[in-house]
N, C-alpha and C. Protein backbone atom coordinates (compact mmCIF):
# COMPACT_ATOMS: atom_id res chain seq x y z
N UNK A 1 0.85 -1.18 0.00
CA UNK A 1 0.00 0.00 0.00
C UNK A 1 0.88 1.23 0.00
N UNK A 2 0.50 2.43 -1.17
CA UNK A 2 0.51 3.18 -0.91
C UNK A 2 0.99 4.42 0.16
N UNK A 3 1.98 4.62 0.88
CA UNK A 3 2.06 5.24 2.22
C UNK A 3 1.29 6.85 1.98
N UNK A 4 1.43 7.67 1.03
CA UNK A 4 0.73 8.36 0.84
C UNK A 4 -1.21 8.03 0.33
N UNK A 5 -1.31 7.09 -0.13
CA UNK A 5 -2.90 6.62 -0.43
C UNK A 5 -3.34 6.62 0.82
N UNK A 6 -2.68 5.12 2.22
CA UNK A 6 -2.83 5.07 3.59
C UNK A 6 -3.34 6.33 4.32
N UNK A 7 -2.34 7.33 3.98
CA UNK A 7 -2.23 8.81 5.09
C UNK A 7 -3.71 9.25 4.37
N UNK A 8 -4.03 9.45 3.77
CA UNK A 8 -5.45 9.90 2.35
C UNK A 8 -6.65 9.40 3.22
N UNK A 9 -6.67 7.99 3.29
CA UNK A 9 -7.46 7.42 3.57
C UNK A 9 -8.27 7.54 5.09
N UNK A 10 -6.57 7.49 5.83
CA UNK A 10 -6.96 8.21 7.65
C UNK A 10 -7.54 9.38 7.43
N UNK A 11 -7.12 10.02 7.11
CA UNK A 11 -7.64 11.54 7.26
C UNK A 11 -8.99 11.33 6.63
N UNK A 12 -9.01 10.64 5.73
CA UNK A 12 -10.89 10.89 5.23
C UNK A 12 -11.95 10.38 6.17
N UNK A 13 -11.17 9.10 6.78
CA UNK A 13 -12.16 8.31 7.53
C UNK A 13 -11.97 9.34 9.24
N UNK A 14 -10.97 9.73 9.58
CA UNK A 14 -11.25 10.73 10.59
C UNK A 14 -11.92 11.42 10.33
N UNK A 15 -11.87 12.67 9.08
CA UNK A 15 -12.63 13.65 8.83
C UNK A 15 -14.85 13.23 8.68
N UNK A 16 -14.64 11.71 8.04
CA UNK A 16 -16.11 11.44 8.21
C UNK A 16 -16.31 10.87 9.35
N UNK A 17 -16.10 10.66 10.21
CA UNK A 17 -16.45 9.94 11.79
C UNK A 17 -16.94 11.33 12.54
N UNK A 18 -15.62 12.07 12.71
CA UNK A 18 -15.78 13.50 12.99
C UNK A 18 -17.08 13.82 12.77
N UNK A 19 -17.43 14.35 11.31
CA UNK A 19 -18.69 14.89 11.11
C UNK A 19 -19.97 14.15 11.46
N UNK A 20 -20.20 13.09 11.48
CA UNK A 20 -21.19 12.34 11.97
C UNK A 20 -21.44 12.51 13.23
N UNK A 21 -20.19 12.54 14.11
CA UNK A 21 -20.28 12.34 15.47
C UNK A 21 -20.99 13.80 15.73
N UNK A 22 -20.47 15.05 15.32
CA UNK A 22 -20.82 16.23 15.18
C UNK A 22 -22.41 16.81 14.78
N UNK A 23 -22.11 16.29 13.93
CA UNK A 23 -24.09 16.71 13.23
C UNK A 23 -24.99 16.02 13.86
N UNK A 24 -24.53 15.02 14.89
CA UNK A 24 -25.34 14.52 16.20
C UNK A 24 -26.07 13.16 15.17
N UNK A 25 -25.38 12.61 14.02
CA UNK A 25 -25.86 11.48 13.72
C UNK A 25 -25.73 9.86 13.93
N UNK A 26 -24.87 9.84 15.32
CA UNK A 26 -24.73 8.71 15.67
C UNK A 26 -25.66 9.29 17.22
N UNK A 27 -26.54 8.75 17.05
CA UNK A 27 -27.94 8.79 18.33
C UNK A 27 -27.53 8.17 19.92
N UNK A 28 -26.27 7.40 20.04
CA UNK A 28 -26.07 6.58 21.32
C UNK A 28 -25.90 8.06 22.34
N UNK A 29 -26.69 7.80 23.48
CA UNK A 29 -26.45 8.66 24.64
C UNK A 29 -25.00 9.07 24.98
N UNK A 30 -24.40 7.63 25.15
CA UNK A 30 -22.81 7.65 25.25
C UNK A 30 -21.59 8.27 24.84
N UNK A 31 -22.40 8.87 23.23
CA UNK A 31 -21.46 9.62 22.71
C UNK A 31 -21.86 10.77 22.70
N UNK A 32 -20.84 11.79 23.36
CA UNK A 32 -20.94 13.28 23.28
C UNK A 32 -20.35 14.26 22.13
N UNK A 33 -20.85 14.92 21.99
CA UNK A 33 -19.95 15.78 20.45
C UNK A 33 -18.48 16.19 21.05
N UNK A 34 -17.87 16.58 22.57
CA UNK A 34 -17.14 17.09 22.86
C UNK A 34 -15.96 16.06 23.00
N UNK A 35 -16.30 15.20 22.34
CA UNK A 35 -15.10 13.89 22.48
C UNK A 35 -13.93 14.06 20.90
N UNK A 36 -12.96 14.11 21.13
CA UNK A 36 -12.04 14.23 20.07
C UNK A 36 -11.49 13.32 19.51
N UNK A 37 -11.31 13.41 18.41
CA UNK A 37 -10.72 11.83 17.46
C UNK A 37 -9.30 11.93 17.46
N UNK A 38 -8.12 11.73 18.33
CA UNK A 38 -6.81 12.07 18.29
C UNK A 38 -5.83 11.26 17.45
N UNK A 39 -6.83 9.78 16.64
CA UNK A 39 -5.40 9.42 16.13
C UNK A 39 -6.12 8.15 15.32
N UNK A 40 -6.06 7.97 13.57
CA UNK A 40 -6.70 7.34 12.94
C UNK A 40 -5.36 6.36 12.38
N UNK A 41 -5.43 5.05 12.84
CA UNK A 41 -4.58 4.00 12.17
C UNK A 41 -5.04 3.43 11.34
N UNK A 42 -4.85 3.25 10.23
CA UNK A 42 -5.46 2.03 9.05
C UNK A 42 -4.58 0.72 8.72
N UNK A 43 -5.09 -0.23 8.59
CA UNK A 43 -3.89 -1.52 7.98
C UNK A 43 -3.71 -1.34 6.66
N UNK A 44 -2.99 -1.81 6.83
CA UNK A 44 -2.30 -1.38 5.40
C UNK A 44 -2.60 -2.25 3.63
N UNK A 45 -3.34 -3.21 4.57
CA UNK A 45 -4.58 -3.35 3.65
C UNK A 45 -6.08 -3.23 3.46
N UNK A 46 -6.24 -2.01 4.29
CA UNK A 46 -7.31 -1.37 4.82
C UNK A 46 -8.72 -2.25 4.67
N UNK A 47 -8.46 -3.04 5.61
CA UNK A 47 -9.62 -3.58 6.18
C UNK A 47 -10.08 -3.52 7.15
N UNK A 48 -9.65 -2.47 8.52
CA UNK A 48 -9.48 -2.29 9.57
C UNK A 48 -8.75 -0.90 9.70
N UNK A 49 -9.44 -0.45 10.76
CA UNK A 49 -8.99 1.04 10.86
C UNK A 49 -9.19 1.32 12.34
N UNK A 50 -7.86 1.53 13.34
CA UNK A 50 -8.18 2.00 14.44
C UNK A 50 -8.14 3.15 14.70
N UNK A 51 -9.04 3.79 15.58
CA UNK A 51 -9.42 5.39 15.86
C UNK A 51 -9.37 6.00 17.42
N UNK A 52 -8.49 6.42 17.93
CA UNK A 52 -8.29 6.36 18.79
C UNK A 52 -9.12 8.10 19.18
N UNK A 53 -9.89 7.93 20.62
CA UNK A 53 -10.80 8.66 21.20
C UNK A 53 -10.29 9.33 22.47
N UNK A 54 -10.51 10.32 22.64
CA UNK A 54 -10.41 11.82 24.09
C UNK A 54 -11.10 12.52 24.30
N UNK A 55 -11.42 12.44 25.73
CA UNK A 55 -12.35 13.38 26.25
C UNK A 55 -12.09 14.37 27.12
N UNK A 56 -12.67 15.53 27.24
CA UNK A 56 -12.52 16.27 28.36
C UNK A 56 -13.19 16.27 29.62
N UNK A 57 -14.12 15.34 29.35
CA UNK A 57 -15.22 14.64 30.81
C UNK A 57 -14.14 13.51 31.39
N UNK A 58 -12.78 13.43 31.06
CA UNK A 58 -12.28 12.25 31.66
C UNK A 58 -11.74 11.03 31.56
N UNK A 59 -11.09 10.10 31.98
CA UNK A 59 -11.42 8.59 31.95
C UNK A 59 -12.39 8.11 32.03
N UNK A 60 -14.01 8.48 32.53
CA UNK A 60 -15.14 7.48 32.73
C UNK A 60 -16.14 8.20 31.54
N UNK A 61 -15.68 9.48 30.96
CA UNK A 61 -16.21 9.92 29.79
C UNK A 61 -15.73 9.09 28.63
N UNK A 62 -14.51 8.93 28.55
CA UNK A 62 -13.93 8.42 27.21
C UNK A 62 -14.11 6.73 27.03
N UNK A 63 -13.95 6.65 28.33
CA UNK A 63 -14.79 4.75 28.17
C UNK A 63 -16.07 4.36 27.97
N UNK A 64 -17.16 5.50 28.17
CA UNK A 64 -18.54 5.55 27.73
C UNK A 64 -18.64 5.97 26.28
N UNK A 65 -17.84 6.41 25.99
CA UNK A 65 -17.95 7.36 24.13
C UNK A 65 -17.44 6.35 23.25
N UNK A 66 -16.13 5.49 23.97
CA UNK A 66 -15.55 4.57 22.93
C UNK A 66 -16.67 3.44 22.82
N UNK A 67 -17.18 3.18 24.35
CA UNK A 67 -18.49 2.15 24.29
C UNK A 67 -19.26 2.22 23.16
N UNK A 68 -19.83 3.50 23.21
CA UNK A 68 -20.82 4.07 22.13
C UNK A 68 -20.61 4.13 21.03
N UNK A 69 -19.19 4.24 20.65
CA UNK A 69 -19.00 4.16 18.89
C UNK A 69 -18.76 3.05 18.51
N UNK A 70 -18.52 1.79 19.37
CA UNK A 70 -18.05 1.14 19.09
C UNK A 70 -19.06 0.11 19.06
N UNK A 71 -20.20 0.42 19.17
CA UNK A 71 -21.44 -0.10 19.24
C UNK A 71 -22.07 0.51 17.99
N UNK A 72 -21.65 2.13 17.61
CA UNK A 72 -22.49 2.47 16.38
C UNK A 72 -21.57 2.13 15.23
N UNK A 73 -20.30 1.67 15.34
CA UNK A 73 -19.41 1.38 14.28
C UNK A 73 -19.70 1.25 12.94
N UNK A 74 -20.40 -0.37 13.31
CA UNK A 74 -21.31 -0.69 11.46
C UNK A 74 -22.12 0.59 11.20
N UNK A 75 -22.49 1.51 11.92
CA UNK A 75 -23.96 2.16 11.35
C UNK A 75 -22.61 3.03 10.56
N UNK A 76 -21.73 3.53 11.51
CA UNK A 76 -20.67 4.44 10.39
C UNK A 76 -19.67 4.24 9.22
N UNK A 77 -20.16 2.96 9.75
CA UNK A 77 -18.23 2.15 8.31
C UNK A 77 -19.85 2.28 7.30
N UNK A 78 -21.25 1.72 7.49
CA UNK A 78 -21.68 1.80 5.60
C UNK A 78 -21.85 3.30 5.58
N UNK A 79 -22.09 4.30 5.95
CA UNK A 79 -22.36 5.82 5.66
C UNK A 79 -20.79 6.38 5.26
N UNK A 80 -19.87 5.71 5.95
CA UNK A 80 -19.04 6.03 5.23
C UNK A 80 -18.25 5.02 4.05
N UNK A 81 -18.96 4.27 3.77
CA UNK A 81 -18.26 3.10 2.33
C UNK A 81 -19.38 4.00 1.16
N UNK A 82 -20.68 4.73 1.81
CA UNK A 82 -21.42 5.20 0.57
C UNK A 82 -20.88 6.22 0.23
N UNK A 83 -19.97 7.53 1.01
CA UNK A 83 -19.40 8.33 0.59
C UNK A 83 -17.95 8.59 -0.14
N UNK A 84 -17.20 6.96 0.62
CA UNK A 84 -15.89 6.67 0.28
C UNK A 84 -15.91 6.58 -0.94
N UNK A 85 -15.07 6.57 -2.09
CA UNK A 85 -15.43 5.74 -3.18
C UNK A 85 -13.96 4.40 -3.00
N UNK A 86 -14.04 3.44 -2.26
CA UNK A 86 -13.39 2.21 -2.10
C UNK A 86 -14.09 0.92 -2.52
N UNK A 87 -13.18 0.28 -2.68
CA UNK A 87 -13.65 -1.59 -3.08
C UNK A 87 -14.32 -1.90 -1.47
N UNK A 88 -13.50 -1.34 -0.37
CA UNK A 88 -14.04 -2.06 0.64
C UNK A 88 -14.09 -1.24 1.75
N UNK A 89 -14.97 -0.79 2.48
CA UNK A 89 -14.98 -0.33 4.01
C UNK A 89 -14.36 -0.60 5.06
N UNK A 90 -12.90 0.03 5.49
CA UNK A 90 -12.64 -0.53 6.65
C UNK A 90 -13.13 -0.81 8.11
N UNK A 91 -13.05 -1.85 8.05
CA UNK A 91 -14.17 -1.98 9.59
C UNK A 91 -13.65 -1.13 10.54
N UNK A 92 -13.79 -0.50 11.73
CA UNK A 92 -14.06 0.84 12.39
C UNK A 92 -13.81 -0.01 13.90
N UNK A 93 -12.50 0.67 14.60
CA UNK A 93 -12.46 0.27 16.05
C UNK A 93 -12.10 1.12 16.95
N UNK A 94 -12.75 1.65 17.98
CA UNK A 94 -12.78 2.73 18.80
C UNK A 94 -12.01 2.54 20.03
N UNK A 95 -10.97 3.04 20.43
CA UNK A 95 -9.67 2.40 21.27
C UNK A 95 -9.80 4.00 22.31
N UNK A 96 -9.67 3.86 23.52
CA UNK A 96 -9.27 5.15 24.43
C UNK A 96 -8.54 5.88 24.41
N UNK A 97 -8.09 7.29 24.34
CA UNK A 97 -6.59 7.56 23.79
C UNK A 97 -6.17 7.97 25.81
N UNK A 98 -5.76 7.79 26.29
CA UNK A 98 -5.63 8.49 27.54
C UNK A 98 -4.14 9.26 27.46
N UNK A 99 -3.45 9.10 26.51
CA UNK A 99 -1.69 10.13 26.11
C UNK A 99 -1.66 11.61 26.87
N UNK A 100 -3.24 11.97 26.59
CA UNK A 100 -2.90 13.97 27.07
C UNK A 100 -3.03 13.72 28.71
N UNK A 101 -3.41 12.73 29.68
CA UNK A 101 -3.47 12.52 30.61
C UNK A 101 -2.49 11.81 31.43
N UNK A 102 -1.95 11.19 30.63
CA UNK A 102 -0.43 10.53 30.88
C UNK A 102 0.61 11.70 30.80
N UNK A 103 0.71 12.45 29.72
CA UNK A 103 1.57 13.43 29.84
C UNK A 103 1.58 14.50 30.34
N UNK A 104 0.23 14.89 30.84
CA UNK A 104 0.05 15.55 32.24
C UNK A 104 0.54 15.44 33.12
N UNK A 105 0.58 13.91 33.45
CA UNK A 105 0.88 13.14 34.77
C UNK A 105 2.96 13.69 34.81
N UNK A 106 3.20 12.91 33.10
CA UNK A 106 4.79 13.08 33.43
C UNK A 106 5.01 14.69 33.62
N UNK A 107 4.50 15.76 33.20
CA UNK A 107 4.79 17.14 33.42
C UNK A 107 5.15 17.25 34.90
N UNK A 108 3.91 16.80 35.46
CA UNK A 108 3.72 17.15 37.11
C UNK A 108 5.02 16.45 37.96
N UNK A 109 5.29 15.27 37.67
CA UNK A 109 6.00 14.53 38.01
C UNK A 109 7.73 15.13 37.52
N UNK A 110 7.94 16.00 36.98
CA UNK A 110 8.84 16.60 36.46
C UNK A 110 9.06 18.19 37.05
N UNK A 111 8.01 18.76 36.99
CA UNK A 111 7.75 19.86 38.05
C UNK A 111 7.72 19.75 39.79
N UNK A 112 7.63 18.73 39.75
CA UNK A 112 7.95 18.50 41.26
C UNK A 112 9.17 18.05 41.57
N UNK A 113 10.26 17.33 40.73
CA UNK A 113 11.39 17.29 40.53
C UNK A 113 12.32 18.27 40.70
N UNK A 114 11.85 19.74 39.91
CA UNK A 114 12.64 20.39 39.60
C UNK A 114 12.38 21.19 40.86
N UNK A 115 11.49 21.49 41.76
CA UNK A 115 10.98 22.27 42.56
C UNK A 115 11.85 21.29 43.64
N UNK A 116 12.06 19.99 43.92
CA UNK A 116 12.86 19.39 44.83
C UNK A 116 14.47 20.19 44.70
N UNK A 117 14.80 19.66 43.81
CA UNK A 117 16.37 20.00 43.32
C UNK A 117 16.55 21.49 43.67
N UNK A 118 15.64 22.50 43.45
CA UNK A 118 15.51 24.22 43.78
C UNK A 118 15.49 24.30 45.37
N UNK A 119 14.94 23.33 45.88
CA UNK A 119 15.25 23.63 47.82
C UNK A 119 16.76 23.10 47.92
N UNK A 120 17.42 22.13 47.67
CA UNK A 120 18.33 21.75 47.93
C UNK A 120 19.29 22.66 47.82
C-alpha cells in the first residue's frame, strides 16, 4: 500500500467519523460531540482502521464514548463506504486515547522534581 494513499485514507475516515459524530448522527447517549478523534490507524490493507478517542469529561467519559462508537461502528463504516469511493470499508475500532493525561501526569512529576532539586 501506498504510504501516501494510507495517510489519504486516515484523514478521510477521521474527517467522516468526525462529522457524523458532530451533526449529532450517531444517536447513542454515550457519545458526546465534545469527544475528540486524536489518532486514525489504518492496515495497510485497509480492512481495519483504528481510531483512537479523548475526552474532556475524563477517563469514565472516554470509556462511555468509545463504548458508544463502538457499538455504532457498522452504522458508520456503511455511511461512510457510501461516501468513500473504495472496493471495501474498513471496519471501524474505537480504542481510548488516555496520552494527554499521561503526559500531564509526566509534566507534574517533572515539576515536582525540579521544585525538589531548587530547595536543595
Amino acid at each position: 500500500m501506498n504510504e501516501i494513499r494510507l495517510k489519504r485514507v486516515e484523514s478521510l475516515i477521521r474527517e467522516k467519523v468526525s462529522s457524523l459524530i458532530m451533526l449529532g448522527d450517531v444517536k447513542d447517549p454515550r457519545v458526546d460531540t465534545s469527544i475528540t478523534l486524536t489518532r486514525v490507524r489504518a492496515s495497510r490493507d485497509l480492512t481495519s482502521a483504528r481510531i483512537w478517542v479523548s475526552s474532556f469529561g475524563g477517563e469514565e467519559a472516554t470509556r462511555r464514548a468509545v463504548t458508544g462508537l463502538n457499538n455504532a461502528a457498522g452504522f458508520m463504516q456503511s455511511r461512510i463506504g457510501r461516501e468513500i469511493q473504495m472496493r471495501h470499508t474498513p471496519k471501524l475500532f474505537f480504542m481510548a486515547d488516555n496520552s494527554i493525561r499521561e503526559g500531564l501526569a509526566v509534566n507534574r512529576l517533572i515539576d515536582e522534581a525540579v521544585s525538589l532539586k531548587n530547595r536543595d
